[in-house]
N, C-alpha and C. Protein backbone atom coordinates (compact mmCIF):
# COMPACT_ATOMS: atom_id res chain seq x y z
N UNK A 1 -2.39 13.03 -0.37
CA UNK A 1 -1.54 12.27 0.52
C UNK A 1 -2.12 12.34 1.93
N UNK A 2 -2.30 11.40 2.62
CA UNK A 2 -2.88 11.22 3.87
C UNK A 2 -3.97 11.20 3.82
N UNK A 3 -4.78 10.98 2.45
CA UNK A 3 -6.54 10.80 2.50
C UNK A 3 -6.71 9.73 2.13
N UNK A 4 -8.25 9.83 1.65
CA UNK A 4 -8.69 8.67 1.51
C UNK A 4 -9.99 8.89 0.30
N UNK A 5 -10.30 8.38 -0.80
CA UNK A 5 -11.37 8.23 -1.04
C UNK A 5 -12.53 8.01 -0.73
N UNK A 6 -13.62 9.29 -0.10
CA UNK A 6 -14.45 8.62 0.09
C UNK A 6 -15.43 7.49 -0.12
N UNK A 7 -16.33 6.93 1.44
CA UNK A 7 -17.16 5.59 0.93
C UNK A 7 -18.25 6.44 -0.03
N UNK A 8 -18.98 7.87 0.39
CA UNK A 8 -20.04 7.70 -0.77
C UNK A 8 -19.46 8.10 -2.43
N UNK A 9 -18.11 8.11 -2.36
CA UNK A 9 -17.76 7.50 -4.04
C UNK A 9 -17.95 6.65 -4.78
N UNK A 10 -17.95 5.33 -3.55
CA UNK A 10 -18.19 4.31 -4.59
C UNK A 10 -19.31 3.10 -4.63
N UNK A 11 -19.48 2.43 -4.79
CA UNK A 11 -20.71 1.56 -4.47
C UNK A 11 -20.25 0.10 -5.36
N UNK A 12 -20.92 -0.91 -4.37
CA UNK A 12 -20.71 -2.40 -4.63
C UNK A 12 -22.22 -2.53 -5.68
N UNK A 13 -21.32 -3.48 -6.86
CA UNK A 13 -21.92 -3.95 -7.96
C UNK A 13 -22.84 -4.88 -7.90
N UNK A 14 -23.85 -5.49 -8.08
CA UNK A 14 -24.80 -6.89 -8.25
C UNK A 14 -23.53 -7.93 -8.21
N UNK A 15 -22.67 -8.19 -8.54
CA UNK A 15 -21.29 -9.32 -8.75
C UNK A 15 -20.67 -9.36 -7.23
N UNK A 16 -21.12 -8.11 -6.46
CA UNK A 16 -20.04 -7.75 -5.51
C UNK A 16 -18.53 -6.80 -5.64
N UNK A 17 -18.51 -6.45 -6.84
CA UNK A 17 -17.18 -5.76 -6.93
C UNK A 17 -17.50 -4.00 -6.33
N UNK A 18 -16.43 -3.70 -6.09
CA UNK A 18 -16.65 -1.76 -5.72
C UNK A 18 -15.98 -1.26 -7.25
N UNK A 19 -17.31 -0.79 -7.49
CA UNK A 19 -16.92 0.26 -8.52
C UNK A 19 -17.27 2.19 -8.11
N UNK A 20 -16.24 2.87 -8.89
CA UNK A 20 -16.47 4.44 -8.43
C UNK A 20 -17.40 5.00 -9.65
N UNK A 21 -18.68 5.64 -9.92
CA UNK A 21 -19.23 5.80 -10.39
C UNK A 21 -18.87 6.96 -10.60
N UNK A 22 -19.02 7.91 -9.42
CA UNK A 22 -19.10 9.40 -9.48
C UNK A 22 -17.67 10.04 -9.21
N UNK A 23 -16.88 9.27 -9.62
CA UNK A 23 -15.48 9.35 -9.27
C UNK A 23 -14.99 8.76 -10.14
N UNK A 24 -14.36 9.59 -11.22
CA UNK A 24 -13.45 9.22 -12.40
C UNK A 24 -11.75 9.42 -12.53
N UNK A 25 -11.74 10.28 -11.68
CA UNK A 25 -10.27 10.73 -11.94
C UNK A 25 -9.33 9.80 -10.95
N UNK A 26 -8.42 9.51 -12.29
CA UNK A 26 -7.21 7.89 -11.61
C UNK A 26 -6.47 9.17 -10.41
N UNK A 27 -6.23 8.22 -9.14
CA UNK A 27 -6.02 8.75 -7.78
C UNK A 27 -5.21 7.62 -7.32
N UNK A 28 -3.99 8.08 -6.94
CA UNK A 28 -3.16 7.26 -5.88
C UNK A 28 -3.63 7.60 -4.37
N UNK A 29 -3.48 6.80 -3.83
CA UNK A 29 -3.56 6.88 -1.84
C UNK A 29 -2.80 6.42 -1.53
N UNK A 30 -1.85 7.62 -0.95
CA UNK A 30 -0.67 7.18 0.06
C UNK A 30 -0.97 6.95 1.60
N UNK A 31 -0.72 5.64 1.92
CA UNK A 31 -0.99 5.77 3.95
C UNK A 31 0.48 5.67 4.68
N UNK A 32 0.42 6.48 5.68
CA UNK A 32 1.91 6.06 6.34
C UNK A 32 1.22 5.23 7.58
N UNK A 33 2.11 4.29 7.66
CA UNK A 33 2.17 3.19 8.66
C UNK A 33 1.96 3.32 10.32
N UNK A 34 2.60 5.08 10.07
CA UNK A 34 2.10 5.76 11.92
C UNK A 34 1.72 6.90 11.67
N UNK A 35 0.65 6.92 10.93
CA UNK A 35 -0.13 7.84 10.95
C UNK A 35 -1.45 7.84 11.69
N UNK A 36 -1.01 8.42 13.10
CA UNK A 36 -2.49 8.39 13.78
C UNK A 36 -3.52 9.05 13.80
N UNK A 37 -3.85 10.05 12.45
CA UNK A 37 -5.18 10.50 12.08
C UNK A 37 -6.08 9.88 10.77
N UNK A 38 -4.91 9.29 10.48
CA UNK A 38 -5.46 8.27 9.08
C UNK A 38 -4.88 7.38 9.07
N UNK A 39 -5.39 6.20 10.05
CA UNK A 39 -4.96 5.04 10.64
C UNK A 39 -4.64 4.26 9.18
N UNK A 40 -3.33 3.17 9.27
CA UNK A 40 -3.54 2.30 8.23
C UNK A 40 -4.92 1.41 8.32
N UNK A 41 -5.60 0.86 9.48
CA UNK A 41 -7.15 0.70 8.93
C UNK A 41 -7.83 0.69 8.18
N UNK A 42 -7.97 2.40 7.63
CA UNK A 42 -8.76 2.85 6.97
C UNK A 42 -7.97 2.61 5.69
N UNK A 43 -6.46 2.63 5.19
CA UNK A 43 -5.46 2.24 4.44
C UNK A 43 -6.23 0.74 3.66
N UNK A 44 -6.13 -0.07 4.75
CA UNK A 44 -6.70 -1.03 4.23
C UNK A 44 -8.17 -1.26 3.57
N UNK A 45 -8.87 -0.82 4.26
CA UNK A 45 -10.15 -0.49 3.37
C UNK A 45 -9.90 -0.03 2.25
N UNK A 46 -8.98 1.02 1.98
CA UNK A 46 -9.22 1.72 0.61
C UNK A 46 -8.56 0.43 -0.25
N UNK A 47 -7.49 -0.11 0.06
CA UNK A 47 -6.73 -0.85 -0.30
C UNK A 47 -7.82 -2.17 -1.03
N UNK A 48 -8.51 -2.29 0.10
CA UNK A 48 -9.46 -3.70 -0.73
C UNK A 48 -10.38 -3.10 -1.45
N UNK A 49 -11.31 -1.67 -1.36
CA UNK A 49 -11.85 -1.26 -2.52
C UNK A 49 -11.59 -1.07 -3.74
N UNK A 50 -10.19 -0.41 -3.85
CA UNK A 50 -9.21 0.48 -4.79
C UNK A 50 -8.73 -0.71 -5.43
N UNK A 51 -8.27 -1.70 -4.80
CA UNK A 51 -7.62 -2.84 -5.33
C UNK A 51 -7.70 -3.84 -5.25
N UNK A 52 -7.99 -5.10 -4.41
CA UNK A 52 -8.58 -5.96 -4.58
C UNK A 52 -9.79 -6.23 -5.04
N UNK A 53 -10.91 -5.87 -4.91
CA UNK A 53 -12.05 -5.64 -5.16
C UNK A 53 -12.65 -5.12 -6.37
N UNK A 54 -11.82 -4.14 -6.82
CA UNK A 54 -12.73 -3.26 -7.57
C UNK A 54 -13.01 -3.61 -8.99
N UNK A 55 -13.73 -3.22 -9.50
CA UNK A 55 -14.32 -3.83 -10.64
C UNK A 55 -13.05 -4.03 -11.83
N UNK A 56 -13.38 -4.91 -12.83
CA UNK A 56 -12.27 -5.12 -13.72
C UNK A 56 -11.91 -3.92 -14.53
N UNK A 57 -13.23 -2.94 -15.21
CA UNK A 57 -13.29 -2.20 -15.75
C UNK A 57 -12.75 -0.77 -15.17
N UNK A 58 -12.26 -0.80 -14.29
CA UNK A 58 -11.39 0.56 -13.49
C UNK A 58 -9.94 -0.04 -12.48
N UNK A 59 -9.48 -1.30 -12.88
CA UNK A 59 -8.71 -2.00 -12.43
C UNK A 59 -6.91 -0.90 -12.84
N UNK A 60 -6.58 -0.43 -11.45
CA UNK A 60 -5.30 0.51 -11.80
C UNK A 60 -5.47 1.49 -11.96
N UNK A 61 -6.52 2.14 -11.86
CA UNK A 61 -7.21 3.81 -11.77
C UNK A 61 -6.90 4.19 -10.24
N UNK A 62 -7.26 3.41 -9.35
CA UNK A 62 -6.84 3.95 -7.85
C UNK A 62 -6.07 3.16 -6.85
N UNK A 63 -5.04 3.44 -7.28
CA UNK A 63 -3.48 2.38 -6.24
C UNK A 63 -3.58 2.96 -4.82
N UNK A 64 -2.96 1.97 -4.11
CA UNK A 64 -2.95 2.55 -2.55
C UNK A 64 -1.49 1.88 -2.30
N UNK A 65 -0.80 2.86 -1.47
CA UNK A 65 0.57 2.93 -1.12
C UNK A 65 0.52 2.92 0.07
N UNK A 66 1.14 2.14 0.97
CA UNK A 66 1.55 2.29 2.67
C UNK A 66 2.98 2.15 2.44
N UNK A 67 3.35 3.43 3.53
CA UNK A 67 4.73 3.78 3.22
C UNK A 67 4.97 3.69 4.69
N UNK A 68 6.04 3.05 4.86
CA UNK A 68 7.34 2.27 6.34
C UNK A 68 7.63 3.57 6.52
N UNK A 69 6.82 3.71 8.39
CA UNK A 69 7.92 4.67 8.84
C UNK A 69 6.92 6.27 8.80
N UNK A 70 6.02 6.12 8.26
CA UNK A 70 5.76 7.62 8.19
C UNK A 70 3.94 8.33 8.51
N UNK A 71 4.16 9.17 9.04
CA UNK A 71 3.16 9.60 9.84
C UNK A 71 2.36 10.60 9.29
N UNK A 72 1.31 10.98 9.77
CA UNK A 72 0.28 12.34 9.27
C UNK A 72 1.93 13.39 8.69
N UNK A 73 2.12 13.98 9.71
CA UNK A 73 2.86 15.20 9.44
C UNK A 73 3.80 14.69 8.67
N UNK A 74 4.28 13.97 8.12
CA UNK A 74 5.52 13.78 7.05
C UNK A 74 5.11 14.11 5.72
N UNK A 75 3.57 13.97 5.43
CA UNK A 75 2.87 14.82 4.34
C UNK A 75 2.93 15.96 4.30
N UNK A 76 3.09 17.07 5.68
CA UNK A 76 3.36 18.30 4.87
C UNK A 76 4.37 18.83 5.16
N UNK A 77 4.55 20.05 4.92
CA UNK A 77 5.71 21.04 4.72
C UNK A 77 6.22 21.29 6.09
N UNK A 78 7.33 20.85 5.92
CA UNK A 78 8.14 20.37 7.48
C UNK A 78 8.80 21.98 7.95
N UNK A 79 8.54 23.07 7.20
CA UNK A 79 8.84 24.34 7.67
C UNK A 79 7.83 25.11 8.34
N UNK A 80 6.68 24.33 8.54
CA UNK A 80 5.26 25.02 8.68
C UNK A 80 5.16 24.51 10.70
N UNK A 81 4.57 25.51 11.31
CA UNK A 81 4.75 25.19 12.13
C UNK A 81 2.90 23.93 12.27
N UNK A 82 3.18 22.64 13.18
CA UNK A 82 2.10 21.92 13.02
C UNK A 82 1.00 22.18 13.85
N UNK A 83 -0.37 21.89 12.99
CA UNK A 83 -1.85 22.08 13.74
C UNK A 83 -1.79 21.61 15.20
N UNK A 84 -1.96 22.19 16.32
CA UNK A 84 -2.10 21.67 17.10
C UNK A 84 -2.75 20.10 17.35
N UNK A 85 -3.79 19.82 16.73
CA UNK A 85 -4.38 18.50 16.28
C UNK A 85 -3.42 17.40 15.65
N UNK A 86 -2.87 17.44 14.89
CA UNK A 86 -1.59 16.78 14.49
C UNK A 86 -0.61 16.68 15.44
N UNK A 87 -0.39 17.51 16.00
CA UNK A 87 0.55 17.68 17.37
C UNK A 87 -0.23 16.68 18.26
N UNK A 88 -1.16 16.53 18.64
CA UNK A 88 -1.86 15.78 19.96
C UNK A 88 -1.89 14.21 19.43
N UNK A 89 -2.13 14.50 18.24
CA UNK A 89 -2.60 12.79 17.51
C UNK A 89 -1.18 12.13 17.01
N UNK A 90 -0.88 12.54 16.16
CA UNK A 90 -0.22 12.02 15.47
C UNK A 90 1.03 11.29 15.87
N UNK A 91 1.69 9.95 15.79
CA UNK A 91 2.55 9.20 15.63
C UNK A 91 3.88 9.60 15.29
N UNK A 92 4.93 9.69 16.06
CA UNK A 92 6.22 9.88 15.60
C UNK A 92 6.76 9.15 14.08
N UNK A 93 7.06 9.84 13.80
CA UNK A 93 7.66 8.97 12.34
C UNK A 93 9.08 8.48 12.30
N UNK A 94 9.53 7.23 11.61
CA UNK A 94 11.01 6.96 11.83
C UNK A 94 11.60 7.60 11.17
């Protein structure tokens, strides 16, 4: 939650499609919408690799979720006191 698949996972096909070669295991990606260390941006990228794009033959192996309202720190454990870095960056959440 709050990552991303890396780019050297996957690689564009002769057709143009992104397929994950070295990356087999089906993976959801959750992005929150104000998350300012893992911008939806990068959300979207995964989004057109993972899913628009990606080859037929791994089609639904890697979903991407943008979730209303929610920021880096709403991924973790809200009893933990936060990284200073998260503290400086990160986006209030609704």
């Amino acid at each position: 939650m709050g990552s991303a698949l890396l780019e050297k996972q996957r690689e564009i096909t002769e057709s143009g499609s992104t397929i994950f070669k070295k990356y087999d295991t089906p993976t959801l990606s959750l992005f929150g919408l104000k998350d300012g260390l893992m911008r939806i941006s990068r959300g979207a990228e995964a989004f057109f690799h993972q899913e628009e794009n990606i080859d037929m033959t791994q089609k639904g192996l890697y979903p991407v979720v943008a979730i209303e309202g929610a920021s880096h720190s709403s991924f973790l454990d809200q009893t933990m006191e936060l990284p200073s870095f998260v503290k400086s960056k990160d986006l209030n959440p609704n």
